[in-house]
PDB file of N, CA and C in Angstrom:
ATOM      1  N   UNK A   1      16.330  25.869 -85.506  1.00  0.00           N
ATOM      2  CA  UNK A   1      16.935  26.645 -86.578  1.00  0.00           C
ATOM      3  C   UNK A   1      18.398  26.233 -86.754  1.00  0.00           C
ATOM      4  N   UNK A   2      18.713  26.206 -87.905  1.00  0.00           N
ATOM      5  CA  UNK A   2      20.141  25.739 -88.311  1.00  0.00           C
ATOM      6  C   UNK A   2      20.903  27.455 -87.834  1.00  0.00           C
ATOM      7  N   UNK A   3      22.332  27.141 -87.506  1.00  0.00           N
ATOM      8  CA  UNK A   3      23.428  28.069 -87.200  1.00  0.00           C
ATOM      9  C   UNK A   3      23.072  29.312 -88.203  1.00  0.00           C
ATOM     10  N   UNK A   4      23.042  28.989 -89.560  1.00  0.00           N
ATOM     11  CA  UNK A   4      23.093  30.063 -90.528  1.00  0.00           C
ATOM     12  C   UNK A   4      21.816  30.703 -90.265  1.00  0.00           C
ATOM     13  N   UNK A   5      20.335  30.130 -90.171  1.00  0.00           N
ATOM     14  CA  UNK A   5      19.455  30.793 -90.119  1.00  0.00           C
ATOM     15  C   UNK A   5      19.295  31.615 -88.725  1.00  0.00           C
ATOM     16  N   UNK A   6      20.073  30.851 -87.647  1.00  0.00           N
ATOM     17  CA  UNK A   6      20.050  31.803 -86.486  1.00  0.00           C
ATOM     18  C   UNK A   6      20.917  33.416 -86.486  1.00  0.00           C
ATOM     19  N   UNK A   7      22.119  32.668 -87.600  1.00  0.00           N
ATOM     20  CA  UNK A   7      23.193  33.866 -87.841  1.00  0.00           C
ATOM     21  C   UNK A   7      21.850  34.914 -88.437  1.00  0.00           C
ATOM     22  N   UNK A   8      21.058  34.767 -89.728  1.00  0.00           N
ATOM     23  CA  UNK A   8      20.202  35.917 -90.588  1.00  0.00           C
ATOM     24  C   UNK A   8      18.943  36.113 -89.166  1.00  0.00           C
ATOM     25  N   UNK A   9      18.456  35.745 -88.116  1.00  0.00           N
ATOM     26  CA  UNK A   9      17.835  36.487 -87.158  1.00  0.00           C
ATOM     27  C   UNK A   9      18.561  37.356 -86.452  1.00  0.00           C
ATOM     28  N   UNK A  10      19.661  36.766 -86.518  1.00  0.00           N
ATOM     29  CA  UNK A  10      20.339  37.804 -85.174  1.00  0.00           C
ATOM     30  C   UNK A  10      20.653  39.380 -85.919  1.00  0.00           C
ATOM     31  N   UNK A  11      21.096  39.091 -87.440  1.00  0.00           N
ATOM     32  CA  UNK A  11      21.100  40.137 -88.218  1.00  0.00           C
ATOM     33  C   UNK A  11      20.120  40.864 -88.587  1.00  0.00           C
ATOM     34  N   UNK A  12      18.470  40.499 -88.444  1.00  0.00           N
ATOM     35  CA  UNK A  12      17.735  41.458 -88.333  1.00  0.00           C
ATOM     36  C   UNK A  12      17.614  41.856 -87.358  1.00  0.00           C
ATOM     37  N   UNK A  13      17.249  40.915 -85.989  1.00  0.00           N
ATOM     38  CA  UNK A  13      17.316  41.871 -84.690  1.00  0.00           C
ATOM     39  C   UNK A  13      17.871  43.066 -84.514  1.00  0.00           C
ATOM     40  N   UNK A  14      19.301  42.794 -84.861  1.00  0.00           N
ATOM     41  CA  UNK A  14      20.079  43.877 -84.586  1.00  0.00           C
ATOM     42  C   UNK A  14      19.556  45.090 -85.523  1.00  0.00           C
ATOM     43  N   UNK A  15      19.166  45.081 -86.624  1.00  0.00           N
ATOM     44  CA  UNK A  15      18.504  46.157 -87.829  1.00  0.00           C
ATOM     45  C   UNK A  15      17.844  46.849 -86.499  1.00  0.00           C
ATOM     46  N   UNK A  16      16.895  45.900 -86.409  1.00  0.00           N
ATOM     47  CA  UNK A  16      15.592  46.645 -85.841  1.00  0.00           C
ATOM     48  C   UNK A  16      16.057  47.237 -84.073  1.00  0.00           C
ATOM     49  N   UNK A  17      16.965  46.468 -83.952  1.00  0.00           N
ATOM     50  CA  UNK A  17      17.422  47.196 -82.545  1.00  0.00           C
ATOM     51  C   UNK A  17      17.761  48.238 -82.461  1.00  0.00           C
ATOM     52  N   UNK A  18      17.922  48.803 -83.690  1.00  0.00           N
ATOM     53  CA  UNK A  18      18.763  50.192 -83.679  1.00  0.00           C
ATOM     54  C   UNK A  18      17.814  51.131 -84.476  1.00  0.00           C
ATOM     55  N   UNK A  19      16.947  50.493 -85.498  1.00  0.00           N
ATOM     56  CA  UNK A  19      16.025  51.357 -86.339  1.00  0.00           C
ATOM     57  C   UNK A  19      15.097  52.165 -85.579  1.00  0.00           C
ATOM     58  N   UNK A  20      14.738  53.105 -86.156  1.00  0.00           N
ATOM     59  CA  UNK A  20      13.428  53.651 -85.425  1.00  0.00           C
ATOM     60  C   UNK A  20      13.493  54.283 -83.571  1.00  0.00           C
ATOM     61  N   UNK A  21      14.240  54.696 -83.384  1.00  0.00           N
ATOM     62  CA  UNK A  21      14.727  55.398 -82.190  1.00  0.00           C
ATOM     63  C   UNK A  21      14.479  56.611 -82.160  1.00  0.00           C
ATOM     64  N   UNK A  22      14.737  57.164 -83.985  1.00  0.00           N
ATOM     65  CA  UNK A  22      14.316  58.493 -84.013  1.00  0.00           C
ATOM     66  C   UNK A  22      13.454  58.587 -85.021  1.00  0.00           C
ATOM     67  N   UNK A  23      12.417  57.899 -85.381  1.00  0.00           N
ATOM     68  CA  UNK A  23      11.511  58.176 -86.541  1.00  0.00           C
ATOM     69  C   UNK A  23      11.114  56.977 -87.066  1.00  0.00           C
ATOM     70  N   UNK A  24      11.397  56.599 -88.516  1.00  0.00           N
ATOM     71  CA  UNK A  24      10.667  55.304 -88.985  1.00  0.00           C
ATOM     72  C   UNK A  24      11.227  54.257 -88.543  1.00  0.00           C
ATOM     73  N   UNK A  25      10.446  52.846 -88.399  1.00  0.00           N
ATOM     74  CA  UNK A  25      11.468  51.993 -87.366  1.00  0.00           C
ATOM     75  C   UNK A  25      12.221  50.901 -88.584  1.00  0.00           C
ATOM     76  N   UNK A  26      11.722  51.209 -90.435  1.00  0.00           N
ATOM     77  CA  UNK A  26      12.259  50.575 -90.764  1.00  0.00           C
ATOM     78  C   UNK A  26      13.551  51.116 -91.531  1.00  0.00           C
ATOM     79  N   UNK A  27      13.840  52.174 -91.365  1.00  0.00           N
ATOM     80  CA  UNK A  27      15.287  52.531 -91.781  1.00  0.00           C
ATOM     81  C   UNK A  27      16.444  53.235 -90.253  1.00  0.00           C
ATOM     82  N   UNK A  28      17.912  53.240 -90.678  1.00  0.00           N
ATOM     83  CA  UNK A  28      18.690  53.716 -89.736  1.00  0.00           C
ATOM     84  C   UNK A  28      18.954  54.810 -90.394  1.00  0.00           C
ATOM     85  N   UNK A  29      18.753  56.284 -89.124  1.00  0.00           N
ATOM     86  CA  UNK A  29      19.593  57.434 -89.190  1.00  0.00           C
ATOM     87  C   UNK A  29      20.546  57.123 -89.297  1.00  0.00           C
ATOM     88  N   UNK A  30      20.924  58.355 -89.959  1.00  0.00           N
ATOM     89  CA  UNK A  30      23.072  58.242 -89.367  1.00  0.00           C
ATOM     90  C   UNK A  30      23.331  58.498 -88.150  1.00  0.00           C
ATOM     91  N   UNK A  31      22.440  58.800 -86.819  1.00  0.00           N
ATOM     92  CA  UNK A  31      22.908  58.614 -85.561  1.00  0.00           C
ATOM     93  C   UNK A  31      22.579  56.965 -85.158  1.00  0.00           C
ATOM     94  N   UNK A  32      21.717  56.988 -85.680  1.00  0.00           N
ATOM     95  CA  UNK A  32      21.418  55.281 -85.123  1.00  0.00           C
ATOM     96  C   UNK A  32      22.434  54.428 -85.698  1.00  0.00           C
ATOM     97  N   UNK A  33      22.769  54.515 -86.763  1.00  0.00           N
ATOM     98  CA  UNK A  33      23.958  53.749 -87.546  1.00  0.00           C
ATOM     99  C   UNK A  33      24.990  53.966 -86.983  1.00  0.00           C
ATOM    100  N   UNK A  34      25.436  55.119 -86.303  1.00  0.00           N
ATOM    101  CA  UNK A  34      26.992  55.473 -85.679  1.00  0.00           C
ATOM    102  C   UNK A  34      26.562  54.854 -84.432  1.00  0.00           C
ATOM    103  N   UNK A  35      25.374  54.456 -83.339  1.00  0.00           N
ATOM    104  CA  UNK A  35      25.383  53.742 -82.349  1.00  0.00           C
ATOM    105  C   UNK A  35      25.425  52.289 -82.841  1.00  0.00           C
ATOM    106  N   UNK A  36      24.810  51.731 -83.934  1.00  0.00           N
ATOM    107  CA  UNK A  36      25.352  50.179 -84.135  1.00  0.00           C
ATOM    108  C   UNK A  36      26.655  49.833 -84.739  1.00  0.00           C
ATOM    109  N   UNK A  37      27.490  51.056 -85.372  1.00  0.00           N
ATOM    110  CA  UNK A  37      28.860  50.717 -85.701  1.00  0.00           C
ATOM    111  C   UNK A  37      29.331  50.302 -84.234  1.00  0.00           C
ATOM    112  N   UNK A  38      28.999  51.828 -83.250  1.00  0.00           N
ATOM    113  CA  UNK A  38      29.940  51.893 -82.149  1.00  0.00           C
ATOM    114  C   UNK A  38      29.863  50.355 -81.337  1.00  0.00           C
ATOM    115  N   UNK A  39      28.667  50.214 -81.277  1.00  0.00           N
ATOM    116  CA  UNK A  39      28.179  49.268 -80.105  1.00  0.00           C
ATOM    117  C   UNK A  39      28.215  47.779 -80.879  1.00  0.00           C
ATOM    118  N   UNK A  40      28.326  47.437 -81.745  1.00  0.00           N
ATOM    119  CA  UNK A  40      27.808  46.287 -82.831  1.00  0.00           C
ATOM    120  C   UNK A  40      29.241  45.605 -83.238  1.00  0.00           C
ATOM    121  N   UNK A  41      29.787  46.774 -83.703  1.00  0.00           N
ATOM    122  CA  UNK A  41      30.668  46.866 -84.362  1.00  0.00           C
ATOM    123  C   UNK A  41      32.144  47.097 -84.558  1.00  0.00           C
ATOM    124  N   UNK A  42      32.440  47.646 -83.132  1.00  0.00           N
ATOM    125  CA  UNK A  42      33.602  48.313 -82.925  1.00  0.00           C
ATOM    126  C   UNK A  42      34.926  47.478 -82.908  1.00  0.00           C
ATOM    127  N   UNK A  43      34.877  45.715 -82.624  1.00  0.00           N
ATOM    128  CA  UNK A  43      35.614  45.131 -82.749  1.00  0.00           C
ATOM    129  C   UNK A  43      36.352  45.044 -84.374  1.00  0.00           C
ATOM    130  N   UNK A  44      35.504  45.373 -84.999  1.00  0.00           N
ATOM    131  CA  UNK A  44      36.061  45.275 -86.425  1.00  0.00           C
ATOM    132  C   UNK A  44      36.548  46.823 -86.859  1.00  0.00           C
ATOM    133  N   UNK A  45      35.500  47.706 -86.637  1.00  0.00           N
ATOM    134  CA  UNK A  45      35.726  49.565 -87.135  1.00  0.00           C
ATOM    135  C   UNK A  45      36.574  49.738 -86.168  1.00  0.00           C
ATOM    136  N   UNK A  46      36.443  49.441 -84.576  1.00  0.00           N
ATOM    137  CA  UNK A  46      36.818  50.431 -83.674  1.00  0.00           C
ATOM    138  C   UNK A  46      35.792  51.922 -83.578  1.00  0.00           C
ATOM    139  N   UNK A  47      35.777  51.843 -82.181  1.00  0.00           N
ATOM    140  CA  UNK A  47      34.881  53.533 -82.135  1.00  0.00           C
ATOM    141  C   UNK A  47      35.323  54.535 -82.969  1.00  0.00           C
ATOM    142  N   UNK A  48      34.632  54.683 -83.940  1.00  0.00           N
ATOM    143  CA  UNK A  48      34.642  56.155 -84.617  1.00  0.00           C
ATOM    144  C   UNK A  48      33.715  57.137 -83.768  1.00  0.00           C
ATOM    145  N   UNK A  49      34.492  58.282 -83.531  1.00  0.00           N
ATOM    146  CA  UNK A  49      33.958  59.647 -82.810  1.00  0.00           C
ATOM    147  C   UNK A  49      34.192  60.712 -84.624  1.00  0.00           C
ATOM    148  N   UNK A  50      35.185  60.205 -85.247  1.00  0.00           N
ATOM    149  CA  UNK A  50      35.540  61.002 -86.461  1.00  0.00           C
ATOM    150  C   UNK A  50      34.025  61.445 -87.272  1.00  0.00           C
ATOM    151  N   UNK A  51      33.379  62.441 -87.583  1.00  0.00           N
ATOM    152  CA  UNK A  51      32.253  62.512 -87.833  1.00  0.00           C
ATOM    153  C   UNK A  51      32.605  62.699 -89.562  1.00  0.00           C
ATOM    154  N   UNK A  52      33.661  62.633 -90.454  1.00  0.00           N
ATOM    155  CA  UNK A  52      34.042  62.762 -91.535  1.00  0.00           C
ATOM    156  C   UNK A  52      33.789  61.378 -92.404  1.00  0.00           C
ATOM    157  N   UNK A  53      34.771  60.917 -91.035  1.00  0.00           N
ATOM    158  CA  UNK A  53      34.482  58.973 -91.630  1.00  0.00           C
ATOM    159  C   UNK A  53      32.796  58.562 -90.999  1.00  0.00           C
ATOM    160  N   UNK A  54      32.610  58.524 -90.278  1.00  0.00           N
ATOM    161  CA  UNK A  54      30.880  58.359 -90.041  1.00  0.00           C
ATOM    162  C   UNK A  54      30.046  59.210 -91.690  1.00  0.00           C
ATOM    163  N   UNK A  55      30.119  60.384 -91.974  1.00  0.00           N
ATOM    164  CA  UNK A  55      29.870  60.741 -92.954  1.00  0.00           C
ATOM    165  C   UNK A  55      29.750  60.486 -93.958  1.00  0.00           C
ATOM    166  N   UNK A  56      31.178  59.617 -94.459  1.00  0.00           N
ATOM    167  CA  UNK A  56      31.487  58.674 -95.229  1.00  0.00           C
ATOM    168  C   UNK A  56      30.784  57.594 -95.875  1.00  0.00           C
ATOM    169  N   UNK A  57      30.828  56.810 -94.471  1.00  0.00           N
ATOM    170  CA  UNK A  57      29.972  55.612 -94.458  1.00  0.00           C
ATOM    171  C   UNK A  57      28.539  55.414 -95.078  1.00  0.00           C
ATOM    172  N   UNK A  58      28.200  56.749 -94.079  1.00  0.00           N
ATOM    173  CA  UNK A  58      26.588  56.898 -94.383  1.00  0.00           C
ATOM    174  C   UNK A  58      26.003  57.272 -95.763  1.00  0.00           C
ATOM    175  N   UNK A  59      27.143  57.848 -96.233  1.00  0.00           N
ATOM    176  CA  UNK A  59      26.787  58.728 -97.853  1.00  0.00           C
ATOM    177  C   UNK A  59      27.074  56.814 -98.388  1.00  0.00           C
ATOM    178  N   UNK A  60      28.152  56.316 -98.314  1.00  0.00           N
ATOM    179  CA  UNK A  60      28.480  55.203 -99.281  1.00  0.00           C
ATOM    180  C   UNK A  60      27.501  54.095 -99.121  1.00  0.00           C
ATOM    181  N   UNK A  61      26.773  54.130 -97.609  1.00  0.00           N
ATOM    182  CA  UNK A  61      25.776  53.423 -97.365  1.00  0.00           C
ATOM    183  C   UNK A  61      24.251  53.631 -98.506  1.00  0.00           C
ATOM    184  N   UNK A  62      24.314  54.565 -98.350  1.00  0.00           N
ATOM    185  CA  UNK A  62      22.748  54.894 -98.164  1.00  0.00           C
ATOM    186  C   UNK A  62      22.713  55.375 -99.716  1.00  0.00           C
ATOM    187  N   UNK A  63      22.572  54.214-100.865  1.00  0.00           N
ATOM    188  CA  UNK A  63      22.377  54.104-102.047  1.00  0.00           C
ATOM    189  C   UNK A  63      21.237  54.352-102.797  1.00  0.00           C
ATOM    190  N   UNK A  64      19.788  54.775-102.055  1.00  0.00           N
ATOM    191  CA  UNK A  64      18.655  55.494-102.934  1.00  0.00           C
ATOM    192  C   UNK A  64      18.805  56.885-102.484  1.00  0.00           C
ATOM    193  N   UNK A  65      19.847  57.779-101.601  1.00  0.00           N
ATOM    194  CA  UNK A  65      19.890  58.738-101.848  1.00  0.00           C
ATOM    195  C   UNK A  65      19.019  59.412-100.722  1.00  0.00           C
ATOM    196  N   UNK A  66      18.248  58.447 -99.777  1.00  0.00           N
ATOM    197  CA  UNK A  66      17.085  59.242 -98.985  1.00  0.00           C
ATOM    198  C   UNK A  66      17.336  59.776 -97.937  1.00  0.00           C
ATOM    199  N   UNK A  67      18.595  59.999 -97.190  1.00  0.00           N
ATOM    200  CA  UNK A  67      19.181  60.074 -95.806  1.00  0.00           C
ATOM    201  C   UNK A  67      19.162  59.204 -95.043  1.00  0.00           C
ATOM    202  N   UNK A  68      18.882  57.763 -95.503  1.00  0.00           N
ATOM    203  CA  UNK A  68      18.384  57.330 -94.350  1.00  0.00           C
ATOM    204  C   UNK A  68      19.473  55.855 -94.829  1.00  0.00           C
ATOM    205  N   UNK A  69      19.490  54.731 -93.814  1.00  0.00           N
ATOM    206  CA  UNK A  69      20.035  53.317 -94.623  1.00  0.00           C
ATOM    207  C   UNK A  69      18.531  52.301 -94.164  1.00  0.00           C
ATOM    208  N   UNK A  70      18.252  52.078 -95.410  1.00  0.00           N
ATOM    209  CA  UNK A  70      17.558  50.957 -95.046  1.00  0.00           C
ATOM    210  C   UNK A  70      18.071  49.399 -95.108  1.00  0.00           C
ATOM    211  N   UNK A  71      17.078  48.544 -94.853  1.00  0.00           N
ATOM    212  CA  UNK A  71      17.526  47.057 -94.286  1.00  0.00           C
ATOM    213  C   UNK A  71      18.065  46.622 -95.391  1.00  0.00           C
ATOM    214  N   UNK A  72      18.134  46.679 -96.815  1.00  0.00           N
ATOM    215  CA  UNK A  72      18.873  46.211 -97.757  1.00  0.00           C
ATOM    216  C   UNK A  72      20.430  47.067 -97.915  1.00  0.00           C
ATOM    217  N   UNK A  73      20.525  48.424 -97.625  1.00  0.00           N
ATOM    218  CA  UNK A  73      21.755  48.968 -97.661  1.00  0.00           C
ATOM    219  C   UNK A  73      22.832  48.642 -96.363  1.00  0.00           C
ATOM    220  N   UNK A  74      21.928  48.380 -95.225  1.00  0.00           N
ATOM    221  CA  UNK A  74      22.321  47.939 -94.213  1.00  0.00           C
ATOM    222  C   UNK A  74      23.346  45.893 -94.377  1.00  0.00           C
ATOM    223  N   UNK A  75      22.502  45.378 -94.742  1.00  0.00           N
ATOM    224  CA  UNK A  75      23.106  43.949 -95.205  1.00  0.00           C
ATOM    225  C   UNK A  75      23.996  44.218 -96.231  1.00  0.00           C
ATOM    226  N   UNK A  76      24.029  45.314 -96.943  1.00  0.00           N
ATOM    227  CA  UNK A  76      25.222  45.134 -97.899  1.00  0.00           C
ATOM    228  C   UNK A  76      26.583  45.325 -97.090  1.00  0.00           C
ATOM    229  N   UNK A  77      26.114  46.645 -95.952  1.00  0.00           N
ATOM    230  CA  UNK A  77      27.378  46.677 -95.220  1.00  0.00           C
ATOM    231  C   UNK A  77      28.102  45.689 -94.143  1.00  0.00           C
ATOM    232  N   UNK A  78      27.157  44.588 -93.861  1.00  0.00           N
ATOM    233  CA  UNK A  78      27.485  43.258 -93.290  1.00  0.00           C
ATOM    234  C   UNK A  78      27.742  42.579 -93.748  1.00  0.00           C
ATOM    235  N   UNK A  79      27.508  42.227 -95.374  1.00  0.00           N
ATOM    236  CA  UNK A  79      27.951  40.898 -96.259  1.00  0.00           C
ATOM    237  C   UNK A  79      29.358  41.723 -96.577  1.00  0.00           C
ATOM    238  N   UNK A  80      29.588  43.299 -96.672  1.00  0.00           N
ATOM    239  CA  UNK A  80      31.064  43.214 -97.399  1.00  0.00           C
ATOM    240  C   UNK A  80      31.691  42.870 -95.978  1.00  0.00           C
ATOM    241  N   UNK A  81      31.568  43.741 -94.774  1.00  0.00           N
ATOM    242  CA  UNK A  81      32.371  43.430 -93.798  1.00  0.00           C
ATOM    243  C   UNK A  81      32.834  42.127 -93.626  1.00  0.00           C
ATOM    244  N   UNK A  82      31.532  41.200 -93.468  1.00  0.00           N
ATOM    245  CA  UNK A  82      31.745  39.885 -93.461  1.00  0.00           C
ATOM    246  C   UNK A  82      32.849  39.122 -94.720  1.00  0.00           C
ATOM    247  N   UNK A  83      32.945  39.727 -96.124  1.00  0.00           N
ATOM    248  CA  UNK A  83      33.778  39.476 -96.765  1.00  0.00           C
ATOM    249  C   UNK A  83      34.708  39.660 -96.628  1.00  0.00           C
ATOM    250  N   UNK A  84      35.423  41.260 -95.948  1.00  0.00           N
ATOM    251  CA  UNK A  84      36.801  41.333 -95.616  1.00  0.00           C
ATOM    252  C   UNK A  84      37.094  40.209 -94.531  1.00  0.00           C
ATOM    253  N   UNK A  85      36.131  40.081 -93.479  1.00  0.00           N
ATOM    254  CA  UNK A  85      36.866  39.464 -92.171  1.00  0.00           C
ATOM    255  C   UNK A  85      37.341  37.667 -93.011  1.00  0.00           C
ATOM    256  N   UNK A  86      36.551  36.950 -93.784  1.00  0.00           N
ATOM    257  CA  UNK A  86      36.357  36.052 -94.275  1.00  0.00           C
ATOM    258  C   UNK A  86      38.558  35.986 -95.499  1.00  0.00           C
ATOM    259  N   UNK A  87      38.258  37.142 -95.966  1.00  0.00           N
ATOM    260  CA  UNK A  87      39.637  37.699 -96.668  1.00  0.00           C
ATOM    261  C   UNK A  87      40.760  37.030 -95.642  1.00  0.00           C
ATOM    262  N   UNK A  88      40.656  37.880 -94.572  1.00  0.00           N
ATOM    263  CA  UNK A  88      41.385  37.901 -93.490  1.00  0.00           C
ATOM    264  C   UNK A  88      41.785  36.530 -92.940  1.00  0.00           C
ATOM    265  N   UNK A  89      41.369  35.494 -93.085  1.00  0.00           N
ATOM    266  CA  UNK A  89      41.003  34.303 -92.338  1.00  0.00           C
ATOM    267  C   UNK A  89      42.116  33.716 -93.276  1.00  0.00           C
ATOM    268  N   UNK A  90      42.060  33.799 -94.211  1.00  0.00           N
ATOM    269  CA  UNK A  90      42.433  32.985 -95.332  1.00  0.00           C
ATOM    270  C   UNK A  90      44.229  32.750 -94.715  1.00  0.00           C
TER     271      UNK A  90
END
């Protein structure tokens, strides 16, 4: 596998590493999502304990409205992240 295609496995793994812990395994709660910010993520967010900004996220995430983030709302929040850090570089 080329670098990039290993980069888009490792990005589902991680989906599914965290999906389904508490219910369907193909979308993230907002507790499962606040364990892959924390654990995934924290070099860029930093641990949020703030349950306002977690709140946040999850409402701005989770774009059909269902409570839940699925694997397409989920990659949106990795391609923008990935856009700021990419910003940043410059």
């Amino acid at each position: 596998m080329s670098q990039l295609q290993q980069g888009m496995a490792l990005m589902i793994q991680t989906f599914h590493k965290y999906s389904g812990k508490e219910g369907d395994k193909t979308t993230l709660t907002k507790a499962e999502l606040k364990e892959l910010l924390n654990t995934e993520l924290s070099g860029i967010l930093g641990k949020s304990e703030d349950k306002a900004a977690l709140d946040k996220i999850f409402k701005d995430l989770d774009a059909d409205g269902d409570s839940t983030v699925n694997f397409q709302e989920y990659a949106t929040l990795v391609a923008c992240l990935t856009m700021l850090c990419n910003d940043s570089f410059k």
